[in-house]
Protein backbone atom coordinates (compact mmCIF):
# COMPACT_ATOMS: atom_id res chain seq x y z
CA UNK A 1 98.98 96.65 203.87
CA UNK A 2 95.50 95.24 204.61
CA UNK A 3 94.63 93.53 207.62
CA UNK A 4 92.64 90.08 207.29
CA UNK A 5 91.75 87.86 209.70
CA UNK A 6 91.99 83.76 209.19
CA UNK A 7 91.03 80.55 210.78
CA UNK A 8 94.08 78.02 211.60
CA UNK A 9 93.32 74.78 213.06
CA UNK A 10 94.65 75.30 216.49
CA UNK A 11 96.27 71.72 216.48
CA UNK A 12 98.62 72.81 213.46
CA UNK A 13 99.78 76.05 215.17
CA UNK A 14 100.97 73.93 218.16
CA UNK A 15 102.51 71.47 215.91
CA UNK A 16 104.87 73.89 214.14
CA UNK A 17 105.09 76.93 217.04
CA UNK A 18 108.33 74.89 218.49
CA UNK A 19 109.90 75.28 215.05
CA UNK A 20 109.90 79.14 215.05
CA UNK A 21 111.92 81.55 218.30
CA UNK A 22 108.88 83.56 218.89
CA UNK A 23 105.25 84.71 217.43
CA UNK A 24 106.71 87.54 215.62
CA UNK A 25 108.62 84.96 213.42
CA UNK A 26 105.82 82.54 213.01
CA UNK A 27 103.67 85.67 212.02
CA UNK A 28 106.21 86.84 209.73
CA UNK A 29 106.15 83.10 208.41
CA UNK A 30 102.62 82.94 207.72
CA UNK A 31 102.16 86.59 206.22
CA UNK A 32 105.14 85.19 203.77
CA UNK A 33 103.56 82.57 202.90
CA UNK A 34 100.04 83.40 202.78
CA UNK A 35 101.81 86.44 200.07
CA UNK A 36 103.69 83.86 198.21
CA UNK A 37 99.57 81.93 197.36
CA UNK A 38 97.90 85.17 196.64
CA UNK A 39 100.90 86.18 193.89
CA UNK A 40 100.47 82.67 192.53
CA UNK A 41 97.24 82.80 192.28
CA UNK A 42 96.82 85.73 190.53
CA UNK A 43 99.57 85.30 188.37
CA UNK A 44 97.76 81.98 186.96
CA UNK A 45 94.91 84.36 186.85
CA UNK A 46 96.75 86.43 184.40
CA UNK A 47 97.31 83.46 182.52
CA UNK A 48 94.04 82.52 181.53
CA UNK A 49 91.97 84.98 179.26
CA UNK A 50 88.51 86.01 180.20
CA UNK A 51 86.94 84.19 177.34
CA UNK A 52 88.73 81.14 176.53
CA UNK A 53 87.31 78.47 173.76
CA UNK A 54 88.99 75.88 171.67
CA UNK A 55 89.50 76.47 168.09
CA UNK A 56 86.49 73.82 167.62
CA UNK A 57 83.77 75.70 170.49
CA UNK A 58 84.72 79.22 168.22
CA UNK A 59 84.20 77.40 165.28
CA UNK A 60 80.59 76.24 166.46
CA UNK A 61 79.72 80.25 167.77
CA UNK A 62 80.95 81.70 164.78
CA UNK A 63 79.31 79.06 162.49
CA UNK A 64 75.90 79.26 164.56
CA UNK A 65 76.32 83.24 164.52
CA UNK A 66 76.61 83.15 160.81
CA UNK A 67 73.46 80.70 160.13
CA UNK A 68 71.48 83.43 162.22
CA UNK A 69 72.29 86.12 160.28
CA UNK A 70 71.80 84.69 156.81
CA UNK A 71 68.45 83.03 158.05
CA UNK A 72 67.43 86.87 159.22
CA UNK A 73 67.25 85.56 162.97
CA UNK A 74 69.89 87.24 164.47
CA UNK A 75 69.42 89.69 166.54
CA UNK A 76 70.76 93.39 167.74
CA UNK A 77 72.03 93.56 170.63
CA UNK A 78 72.24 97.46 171.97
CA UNK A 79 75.91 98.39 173.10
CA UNK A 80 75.24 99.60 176.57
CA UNK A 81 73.58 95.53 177.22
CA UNK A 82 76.86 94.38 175.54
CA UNK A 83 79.03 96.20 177.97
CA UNK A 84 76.84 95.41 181.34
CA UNK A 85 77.03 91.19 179.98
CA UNK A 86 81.54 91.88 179.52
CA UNK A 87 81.32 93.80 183.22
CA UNK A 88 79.22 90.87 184.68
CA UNK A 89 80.83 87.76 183.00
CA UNK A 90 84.23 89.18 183.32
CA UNK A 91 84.88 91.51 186.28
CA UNK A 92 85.86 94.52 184.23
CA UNK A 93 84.66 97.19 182.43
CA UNK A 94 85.09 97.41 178.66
């Protein structure tokens, strides 16, 4: 377990303290709930790939990718730059 801390708008806590016995429960409470967002939200994470187009914005790339190459403009691009531009636009390391 990591240890964060948060702001709460003090106005809220007094609101719902009366609802819970103690500060261990409202703690517990929180720490639940606060779990329950982060799972959510990288589940939904999960969901979506890195690199998501419609069928129509691949078929523009691919299309523009193959007018480069048969009018000799395309380009090489090394491996190792190729790698660094997947670690920086996507978090992780191919």
């Amino acid at each position: 377990m990591c240890t964060r801390t948060i702001k709460i708008n003090d106005t809220l806590i007094e609101q719902v303290r009366p609802i819970f016995p103690d500060d261990e429960a409202l703690q517990a409470w929180l720490e639940q709930q606060l779990e329950a967002a982060l799972i959510q939200v990288a589940t939904e994470k999960r969901l979506v790939p890195p690199c998501s187009y419609t069928d129509e914005e691949m078929y523009a790339i691919v299309k523009q990718r193959l007018q480069s190459l048969e009018d000799g403009t395309a380009k090489l691009v090394d491996g190792d730059e190729v790698f660094a531009q997947i670690q920086s636009r996507y978090g992780f390391k191919a």
